[in-house]
PDB file of N, CA and C in Angstrom:
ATOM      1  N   UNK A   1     -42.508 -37.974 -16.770  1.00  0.00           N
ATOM      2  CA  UNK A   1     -41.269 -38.668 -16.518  1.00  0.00           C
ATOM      3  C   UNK A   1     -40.502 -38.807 -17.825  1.00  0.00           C
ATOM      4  N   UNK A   2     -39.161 -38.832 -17.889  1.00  0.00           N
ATOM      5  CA  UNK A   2     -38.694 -39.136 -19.040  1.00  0.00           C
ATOM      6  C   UNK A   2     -38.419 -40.237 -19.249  1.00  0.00           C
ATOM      7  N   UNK A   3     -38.633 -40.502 -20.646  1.00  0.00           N
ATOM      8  CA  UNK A   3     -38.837 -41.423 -21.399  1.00  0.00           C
ATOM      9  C   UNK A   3     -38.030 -42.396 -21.291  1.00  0.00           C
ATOM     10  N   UNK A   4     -36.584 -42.172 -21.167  1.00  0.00           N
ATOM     11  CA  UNK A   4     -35.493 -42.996 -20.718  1.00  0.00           C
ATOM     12  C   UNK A   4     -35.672 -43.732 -19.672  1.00  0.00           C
ATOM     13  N   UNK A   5     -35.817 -43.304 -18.774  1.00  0.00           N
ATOM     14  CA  UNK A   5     -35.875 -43.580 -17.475  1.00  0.00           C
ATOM     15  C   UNK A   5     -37.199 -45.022 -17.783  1.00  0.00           C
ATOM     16  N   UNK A   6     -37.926 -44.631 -18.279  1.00  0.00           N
ATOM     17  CA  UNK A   6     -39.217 -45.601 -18.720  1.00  0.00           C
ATOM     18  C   UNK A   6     -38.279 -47.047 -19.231  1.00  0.00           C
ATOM     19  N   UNK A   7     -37.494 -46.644 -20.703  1.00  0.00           N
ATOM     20  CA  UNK A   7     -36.840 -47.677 -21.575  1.00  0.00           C
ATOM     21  C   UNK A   7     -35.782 -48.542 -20.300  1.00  0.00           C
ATOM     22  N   UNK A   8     -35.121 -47.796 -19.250  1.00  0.00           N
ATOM     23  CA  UNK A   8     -34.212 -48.409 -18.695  1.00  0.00           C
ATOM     24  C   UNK A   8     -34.856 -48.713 -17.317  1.00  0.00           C
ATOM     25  N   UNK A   9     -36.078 -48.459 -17.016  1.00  0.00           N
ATOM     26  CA  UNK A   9     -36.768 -49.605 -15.886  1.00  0.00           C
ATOM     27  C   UNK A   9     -37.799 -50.947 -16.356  1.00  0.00           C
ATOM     28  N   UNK A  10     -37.891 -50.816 -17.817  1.00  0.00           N
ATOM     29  CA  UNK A  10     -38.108 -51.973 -18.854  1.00  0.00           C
ATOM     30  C   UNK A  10     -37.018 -53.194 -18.915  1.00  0.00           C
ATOM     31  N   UNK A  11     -35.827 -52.059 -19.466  1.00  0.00           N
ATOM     32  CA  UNK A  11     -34.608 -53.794 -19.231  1.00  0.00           C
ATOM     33  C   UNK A  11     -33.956 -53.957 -18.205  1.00  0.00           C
ATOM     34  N   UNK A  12     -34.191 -53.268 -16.821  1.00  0.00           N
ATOM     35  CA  UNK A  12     -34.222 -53.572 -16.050  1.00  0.00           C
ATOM     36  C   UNK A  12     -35.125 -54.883 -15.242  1.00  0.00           C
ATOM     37  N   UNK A  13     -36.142 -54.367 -15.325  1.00  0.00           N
ATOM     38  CA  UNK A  13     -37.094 -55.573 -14.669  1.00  0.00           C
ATOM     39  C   UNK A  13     -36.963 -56.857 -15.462  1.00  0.00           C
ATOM     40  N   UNK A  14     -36.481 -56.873 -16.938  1.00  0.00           N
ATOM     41  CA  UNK A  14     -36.452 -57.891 -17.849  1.00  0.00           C
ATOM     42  C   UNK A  14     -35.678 -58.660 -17.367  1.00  0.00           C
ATOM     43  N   UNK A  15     -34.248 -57.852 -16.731  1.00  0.00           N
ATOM     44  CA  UNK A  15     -33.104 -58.693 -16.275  1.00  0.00           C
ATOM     45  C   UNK A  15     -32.800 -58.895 -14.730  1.00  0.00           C
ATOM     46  N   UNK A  16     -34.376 -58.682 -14.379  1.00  0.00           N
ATOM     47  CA  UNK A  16     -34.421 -59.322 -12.803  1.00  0.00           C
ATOM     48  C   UNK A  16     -34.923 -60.555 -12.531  1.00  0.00           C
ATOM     49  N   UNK A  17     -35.250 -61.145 -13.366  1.00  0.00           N
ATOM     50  CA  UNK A  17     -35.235 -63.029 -13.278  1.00  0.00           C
ATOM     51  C   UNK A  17     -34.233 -63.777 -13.571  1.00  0.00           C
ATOM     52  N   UNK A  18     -34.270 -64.840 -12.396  1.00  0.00           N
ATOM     53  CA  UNK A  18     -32.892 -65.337 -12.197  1.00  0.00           C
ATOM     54  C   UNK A  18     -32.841 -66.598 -13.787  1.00  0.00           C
ATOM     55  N   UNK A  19     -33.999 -67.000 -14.247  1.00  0.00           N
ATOM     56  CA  UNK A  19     -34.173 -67.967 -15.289  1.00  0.00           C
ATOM     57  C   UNK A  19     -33.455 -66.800 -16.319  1.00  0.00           C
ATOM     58  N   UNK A  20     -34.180 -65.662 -16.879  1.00  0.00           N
ATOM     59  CA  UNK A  20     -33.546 -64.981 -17.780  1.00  0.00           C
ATOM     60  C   UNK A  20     -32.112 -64.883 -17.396  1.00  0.00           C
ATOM     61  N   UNK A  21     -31.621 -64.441 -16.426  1.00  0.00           N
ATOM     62  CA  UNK A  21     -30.160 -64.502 -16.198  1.00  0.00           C
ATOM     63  C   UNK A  21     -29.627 -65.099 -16.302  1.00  0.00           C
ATOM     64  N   UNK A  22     -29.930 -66.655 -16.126  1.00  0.00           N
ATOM     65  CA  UNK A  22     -29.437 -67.868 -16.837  1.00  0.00           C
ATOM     66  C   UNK A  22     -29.486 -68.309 -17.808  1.00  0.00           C
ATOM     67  N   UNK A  23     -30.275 -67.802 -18.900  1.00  0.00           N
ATOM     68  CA  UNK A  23     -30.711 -67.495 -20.524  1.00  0.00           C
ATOM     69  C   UNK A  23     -29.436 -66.765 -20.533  1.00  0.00           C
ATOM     70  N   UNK A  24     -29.387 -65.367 -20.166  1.00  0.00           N
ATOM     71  CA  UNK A  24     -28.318 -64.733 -20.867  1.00  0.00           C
ATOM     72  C   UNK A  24     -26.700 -65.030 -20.414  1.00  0.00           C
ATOM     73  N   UNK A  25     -26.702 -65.830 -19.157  1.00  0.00           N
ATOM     74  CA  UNK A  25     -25.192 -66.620 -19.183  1.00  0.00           C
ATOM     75  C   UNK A  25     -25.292 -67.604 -20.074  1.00  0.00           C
ATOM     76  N   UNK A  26     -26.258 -68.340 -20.441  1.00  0.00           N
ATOM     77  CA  UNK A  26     -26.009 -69.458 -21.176  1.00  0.00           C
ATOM     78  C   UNK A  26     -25.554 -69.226 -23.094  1.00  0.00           C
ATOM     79  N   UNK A  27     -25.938 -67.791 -22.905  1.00  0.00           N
ATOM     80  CA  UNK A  27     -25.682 -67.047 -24.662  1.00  0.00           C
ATOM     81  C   UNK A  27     -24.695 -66.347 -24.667  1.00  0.00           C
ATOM     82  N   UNK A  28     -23.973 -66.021 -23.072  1.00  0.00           N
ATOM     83  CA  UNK A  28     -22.416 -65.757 -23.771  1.00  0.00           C
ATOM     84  C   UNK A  28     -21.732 -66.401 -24.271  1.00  0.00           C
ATOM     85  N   UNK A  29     -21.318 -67.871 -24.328  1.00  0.00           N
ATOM     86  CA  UNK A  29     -20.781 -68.690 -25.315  1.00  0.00           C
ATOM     87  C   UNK A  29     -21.009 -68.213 -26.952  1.00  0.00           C
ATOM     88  N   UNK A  30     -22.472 -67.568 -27.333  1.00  0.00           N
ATOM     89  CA  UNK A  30     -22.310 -67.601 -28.469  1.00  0.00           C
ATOM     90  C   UNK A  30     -23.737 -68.024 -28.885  1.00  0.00           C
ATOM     91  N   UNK A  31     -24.344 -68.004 -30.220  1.00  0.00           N
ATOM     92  CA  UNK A  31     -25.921 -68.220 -29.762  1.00  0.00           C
ATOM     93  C   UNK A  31     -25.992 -69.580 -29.956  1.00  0.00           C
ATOM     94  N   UNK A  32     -27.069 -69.573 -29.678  1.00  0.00           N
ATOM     95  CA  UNK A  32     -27.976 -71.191 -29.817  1.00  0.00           C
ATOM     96  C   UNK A  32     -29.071 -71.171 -29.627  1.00  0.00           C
ATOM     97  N   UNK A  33     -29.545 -72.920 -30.077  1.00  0.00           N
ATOM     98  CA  UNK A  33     -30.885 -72.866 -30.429  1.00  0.00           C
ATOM     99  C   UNK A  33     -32.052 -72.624 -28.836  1.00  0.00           C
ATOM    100  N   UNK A  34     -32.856 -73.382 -29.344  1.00  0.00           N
ATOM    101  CA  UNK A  34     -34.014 -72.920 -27.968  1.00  0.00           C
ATOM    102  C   UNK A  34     -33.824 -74.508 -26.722  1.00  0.00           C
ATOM    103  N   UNK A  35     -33.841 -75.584 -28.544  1.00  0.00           N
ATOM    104  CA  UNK A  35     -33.691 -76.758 -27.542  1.00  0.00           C
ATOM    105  C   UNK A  35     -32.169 -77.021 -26.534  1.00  0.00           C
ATOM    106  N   UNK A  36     -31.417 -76.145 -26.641  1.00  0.00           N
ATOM    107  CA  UNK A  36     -30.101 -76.415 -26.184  1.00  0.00           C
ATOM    108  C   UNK A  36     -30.481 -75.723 -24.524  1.00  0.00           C
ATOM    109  N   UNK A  37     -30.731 -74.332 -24.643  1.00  0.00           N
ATOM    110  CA  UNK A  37     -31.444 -73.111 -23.442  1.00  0.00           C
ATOM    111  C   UNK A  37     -32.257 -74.333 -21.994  1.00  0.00           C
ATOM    112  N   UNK A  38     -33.006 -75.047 -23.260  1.00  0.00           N
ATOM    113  CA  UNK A  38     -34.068 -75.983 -22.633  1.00  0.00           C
ATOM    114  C   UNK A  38     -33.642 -77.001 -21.735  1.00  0.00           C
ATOM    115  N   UNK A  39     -32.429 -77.379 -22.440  1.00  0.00           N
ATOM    116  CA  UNK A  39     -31.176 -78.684 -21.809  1.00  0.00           C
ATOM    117  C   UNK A  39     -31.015 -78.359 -20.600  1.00  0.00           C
ATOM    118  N   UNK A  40     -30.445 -76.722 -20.776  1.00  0.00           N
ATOM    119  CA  UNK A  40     -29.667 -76.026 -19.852  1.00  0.00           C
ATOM    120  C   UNK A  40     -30.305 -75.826 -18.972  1.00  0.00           C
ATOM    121  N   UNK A  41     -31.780 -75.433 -18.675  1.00  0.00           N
ATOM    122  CA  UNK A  41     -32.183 -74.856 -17.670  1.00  0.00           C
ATOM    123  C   UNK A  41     -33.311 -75.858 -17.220  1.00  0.00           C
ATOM    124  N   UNK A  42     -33.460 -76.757 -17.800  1.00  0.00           N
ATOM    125  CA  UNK A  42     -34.773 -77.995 -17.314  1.00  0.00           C
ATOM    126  C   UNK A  42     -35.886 -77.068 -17.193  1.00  0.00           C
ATOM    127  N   UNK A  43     -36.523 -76.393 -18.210  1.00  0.00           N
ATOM    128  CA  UNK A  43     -37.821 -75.647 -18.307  1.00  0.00           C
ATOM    129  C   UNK A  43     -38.765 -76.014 -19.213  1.00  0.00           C
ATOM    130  N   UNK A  44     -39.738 -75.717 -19.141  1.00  0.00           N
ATOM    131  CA  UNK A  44     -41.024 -76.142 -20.060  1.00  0.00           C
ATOM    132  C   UNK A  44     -41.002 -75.423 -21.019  1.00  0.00           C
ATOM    133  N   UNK A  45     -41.025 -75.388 -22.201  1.00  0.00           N
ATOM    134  CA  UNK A  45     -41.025 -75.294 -23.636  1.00  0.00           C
ATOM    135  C   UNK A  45     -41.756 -73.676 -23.682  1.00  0.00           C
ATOM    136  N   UNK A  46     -43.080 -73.379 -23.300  1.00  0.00           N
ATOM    137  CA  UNK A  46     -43.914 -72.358 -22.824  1.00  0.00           C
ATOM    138  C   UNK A  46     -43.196 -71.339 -21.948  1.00  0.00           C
ATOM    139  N   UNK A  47     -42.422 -71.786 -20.929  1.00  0.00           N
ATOM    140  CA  UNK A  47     -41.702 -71.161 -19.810  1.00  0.00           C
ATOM    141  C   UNK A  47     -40.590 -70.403 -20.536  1.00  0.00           C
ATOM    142  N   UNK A  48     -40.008 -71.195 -21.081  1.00  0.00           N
ATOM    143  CA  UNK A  48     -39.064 -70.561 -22.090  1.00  0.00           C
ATOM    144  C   UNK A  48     -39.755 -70.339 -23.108  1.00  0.00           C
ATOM    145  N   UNK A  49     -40.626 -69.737 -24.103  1.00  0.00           N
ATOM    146  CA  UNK A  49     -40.834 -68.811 -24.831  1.00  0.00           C
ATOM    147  C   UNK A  49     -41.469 -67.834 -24.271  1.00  0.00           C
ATOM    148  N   UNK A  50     -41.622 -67.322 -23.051  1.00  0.00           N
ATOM    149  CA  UNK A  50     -42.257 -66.389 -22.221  1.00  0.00           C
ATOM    150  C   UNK A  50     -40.945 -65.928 -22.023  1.00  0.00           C
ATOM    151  N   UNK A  51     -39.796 -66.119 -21.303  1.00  0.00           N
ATOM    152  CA  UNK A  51     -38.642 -65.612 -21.080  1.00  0.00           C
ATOM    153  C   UNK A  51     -38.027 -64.988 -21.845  1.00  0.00           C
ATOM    154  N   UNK A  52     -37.962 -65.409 -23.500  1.00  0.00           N
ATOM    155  CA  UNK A  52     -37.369 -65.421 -24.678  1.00  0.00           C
ATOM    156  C   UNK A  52     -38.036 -64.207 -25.582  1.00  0.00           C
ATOM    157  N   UNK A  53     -39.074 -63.758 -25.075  1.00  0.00           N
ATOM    158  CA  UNK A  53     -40.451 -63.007 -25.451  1.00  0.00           C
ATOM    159  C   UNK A  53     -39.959 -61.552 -24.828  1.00  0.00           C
ATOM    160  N   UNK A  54     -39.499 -61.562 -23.327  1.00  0.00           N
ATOM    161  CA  UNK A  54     -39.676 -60.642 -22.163  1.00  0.00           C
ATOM    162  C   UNK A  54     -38.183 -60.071 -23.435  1.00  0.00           C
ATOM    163  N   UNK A  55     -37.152 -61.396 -23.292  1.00  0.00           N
ATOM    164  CA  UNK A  55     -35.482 -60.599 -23.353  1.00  0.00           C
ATOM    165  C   UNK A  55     -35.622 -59.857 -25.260  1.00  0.00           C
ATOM    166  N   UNK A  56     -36.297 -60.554 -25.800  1.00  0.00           N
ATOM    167  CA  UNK A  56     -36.269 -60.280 -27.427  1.00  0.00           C
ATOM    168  C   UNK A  56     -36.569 -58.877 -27.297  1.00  0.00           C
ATOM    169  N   UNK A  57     -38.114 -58.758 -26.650  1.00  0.00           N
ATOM    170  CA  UNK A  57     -39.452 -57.712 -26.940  1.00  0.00           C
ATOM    171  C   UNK A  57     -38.262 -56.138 -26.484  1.00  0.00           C
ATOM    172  N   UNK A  58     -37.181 -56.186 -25.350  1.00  0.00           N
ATOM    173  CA  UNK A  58     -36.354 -55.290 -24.845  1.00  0.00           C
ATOM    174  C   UNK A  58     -35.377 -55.408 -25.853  1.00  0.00           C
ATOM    175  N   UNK A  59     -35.259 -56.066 -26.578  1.00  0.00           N
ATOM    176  CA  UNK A  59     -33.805 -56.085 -27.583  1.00  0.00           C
ATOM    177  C   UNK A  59     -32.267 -56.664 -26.625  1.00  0.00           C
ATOM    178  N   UNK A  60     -33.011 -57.663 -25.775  1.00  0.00           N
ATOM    179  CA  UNK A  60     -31.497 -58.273 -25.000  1.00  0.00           C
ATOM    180  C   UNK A  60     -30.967 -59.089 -25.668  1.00  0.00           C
ATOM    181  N   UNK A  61     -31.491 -59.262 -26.552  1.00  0.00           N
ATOM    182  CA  UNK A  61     -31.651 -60.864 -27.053  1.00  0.00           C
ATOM    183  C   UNK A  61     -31.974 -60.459 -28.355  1.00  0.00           C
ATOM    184  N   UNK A  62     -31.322 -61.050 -29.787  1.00  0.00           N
ATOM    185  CA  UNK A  62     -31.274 -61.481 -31.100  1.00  0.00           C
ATOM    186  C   UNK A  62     -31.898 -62.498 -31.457  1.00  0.00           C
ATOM    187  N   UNK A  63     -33.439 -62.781 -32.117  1.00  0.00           N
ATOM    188  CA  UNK A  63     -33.565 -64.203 -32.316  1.00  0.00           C
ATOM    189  C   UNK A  63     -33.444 -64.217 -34.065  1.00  0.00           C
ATOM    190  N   UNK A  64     -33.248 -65.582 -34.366  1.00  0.00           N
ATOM    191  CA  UNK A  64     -33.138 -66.226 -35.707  1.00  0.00           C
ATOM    192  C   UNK A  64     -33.909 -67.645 -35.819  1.00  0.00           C
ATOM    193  N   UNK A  65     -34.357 -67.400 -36.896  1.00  0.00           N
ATOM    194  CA  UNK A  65     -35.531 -68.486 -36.955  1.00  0.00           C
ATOM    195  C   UNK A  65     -34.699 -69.074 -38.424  1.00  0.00           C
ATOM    196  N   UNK A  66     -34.672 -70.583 -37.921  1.00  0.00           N
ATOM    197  CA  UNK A  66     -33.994 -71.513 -39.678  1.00  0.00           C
ATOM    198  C   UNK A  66     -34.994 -72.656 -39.702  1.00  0.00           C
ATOM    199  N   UNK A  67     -35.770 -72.540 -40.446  1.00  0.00           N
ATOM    200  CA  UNK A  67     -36.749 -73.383 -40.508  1.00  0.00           C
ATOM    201  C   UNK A  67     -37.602 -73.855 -39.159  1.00  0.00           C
ATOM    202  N   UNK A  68     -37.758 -74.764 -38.278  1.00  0.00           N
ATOM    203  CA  UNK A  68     -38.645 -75.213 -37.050  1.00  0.00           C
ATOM    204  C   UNK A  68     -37.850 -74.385 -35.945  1.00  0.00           C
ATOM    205  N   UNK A  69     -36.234 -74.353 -35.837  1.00  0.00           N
ATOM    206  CA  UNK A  69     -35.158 -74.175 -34.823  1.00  0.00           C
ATOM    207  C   UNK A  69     -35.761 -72.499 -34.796  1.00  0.00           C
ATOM    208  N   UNK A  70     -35.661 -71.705 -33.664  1.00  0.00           N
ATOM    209  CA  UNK A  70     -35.276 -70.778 -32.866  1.00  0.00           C
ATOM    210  C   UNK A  70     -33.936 -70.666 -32.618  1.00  0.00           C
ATOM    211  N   UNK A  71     -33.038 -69.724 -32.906  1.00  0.00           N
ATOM    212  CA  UNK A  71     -31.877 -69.187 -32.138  1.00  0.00           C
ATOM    213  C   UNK A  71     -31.605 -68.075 -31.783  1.00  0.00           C
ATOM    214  N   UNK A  72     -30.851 -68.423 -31.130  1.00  0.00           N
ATOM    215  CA  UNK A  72     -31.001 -66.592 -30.071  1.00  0.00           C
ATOM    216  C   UNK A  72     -29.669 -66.330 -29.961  1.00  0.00           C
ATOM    217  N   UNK A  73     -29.132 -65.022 -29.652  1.00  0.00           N
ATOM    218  CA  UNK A  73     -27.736 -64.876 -29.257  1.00  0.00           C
ATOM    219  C   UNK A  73     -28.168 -63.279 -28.753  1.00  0.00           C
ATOM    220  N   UNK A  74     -27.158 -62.623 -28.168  1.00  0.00           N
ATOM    221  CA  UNK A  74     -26.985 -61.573 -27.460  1.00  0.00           C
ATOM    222  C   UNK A  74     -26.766 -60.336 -27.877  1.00  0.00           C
ATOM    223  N   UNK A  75     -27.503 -59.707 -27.909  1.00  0.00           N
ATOM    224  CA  UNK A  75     -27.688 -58.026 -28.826  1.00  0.00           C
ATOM    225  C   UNK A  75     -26.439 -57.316 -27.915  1.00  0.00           C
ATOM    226  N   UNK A  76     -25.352 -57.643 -28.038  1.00  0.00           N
ATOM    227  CA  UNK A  76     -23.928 -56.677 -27.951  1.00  0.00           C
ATOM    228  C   UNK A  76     -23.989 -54.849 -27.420  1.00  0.00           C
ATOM    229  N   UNK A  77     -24.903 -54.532 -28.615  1.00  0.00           N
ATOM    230  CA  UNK A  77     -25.292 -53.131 -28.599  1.00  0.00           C
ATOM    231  C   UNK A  77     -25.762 -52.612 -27.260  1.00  0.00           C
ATOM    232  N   UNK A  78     -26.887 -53.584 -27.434  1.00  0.00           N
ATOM    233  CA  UNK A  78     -27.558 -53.440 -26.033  1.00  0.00           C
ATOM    234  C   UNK A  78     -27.142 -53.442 -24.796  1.00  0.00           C
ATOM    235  N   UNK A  79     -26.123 -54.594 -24.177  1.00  0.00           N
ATOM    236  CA  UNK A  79     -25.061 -54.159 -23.353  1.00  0.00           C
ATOM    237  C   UNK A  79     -24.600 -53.284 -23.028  1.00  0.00           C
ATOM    238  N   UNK A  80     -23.969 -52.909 -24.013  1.00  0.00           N
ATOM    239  CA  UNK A  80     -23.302 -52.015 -24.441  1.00  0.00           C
ATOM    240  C   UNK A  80     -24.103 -50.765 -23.583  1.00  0.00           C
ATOM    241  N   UNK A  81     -24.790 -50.424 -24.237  1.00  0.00           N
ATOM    242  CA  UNK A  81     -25.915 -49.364 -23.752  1.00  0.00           C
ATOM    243  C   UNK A  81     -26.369 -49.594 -22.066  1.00  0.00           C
ATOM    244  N   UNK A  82     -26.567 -50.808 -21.901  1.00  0.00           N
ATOM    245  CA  UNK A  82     -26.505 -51.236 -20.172  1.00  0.00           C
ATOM    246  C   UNK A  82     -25.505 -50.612 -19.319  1.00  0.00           C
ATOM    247  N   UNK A  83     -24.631 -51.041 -20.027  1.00  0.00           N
ATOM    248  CA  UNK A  83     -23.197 -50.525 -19.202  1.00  0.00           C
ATOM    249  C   UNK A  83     -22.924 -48.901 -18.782  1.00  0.00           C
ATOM    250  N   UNK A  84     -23.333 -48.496 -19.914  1.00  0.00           N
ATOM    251  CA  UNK A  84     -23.192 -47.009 -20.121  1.00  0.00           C
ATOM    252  C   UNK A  84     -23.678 -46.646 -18.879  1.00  0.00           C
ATOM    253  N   UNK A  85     -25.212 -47.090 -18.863  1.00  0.00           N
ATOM    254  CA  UNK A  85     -26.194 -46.040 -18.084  1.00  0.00           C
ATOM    255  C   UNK A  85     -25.319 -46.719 -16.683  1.00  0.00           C
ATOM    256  N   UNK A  86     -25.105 -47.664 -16.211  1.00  0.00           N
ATOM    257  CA  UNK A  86     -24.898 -48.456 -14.970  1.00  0.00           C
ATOM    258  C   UNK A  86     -23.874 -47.522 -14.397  1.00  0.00           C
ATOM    259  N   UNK A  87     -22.777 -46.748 -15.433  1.00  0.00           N
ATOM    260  CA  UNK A  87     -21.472 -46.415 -15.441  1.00  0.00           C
ATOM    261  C   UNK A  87     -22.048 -45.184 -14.687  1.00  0.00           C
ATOM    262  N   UNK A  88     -22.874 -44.461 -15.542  1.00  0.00           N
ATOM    263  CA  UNK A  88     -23.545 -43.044 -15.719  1.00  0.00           C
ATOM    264  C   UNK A  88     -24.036 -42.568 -14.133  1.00  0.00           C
ATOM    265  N   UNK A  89     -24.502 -43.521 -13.757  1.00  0.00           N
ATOM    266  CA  UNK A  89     -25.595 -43.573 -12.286  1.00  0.00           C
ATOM    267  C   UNK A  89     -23.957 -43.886 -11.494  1.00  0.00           C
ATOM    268  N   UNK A  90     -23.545 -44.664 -11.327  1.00  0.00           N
ATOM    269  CA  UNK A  90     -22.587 -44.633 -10.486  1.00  0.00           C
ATOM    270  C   UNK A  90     -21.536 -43.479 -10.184  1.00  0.00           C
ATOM    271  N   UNK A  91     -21.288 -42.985 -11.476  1.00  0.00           N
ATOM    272  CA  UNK A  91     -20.522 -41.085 -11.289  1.00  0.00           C
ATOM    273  C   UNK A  91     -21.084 -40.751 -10.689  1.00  0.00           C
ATOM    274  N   UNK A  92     -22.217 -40.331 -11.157  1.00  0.00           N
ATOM    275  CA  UNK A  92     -23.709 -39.342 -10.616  1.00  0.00           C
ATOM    276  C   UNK A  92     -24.008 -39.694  -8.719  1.00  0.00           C
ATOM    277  N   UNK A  93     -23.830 -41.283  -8.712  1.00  0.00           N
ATOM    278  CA  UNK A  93     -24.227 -41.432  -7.306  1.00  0.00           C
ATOM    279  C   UNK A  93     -22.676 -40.584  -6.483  1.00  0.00           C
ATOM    280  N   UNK A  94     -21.415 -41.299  -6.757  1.00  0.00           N
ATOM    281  CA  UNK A  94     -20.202 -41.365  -6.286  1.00  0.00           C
ATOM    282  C   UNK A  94     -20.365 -39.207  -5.931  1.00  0.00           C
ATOM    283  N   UNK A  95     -20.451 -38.397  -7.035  1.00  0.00           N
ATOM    284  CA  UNK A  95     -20.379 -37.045  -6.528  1.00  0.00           C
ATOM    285  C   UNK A  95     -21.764 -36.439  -5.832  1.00  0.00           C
ATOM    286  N   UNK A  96     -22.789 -37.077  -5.641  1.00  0.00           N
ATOM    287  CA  UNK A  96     -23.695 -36.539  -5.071  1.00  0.00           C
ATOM    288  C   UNK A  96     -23.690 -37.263  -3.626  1.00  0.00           C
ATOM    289  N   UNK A  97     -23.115 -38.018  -3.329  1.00  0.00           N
ATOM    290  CA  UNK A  97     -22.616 -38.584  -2.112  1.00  0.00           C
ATOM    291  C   UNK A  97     -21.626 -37.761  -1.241  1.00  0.00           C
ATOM    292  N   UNK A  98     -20.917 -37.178  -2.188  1.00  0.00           N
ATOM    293  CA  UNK A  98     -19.407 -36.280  -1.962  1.00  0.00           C
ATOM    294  C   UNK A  98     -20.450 -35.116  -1.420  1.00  0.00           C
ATOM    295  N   UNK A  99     -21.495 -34.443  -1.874  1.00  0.00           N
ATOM    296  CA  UNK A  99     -21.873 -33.412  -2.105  1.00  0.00           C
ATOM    297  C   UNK A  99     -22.875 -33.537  -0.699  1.00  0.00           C
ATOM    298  N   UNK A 100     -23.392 -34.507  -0.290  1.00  0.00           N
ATOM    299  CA  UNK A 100     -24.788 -34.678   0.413  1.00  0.00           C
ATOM    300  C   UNK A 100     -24.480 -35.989   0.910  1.00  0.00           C
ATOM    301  N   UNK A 101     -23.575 -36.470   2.000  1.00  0.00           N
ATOM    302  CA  UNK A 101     -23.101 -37.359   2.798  1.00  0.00           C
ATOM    303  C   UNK A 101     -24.604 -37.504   3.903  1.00  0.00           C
ATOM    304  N   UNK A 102     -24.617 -38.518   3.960  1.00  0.00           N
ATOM    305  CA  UNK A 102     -26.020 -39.131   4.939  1.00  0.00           C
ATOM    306  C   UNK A 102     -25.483 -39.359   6.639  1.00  0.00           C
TER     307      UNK A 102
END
């Protein structure tokens, strides 16, 4: 299988929890710390560094460490790169539909 396909059913599944999805609405504002995430989503401390673990380990997520604080904000790039492929598959679906109607 190619390898891609591997990397983009990785941040895929990363960004099929509705808690992470609410991690990463809560970091479009801009980043912040862990205890703020924590405010936001009424989660256990553990719960959220498991989440924070899944989005980092894929590169969804930027963390910064300033002494005790955790902060996180949103790897742009990475999007970026989301979008692409999302864009990519939708051409691809839109003319092979044209081509091979069900």
């Amino acid at each position: 299988m190619d390898e891609k396909y591997v990397k983009y059913a990785l941040i895929f599944k990363a960004l099929s929890d509705a808690n992470r999805l609410l991690i990463i609405d809560s970091l479009m504002s801009g980043e912040c710390c862990a205890c703020r995430i924590l405010d936001q989503l009424q989660i256990t401390q553990p719960t959220l560094s498991h989440h924070m673990k899944i989005l980092s380990d894929n590169n969804i997520v930027n963390v910064r460490k300033d002494g005790k604080w955790m902060y996180y904000s949103l790897n742009c790039a990475k999007f970026a790169e989301i979008k692409e492929v999302l864009e990519l598959f939708s051409k691809q679906s839109s003319v092979k539909m044209k081509e091979y109607p069900c």
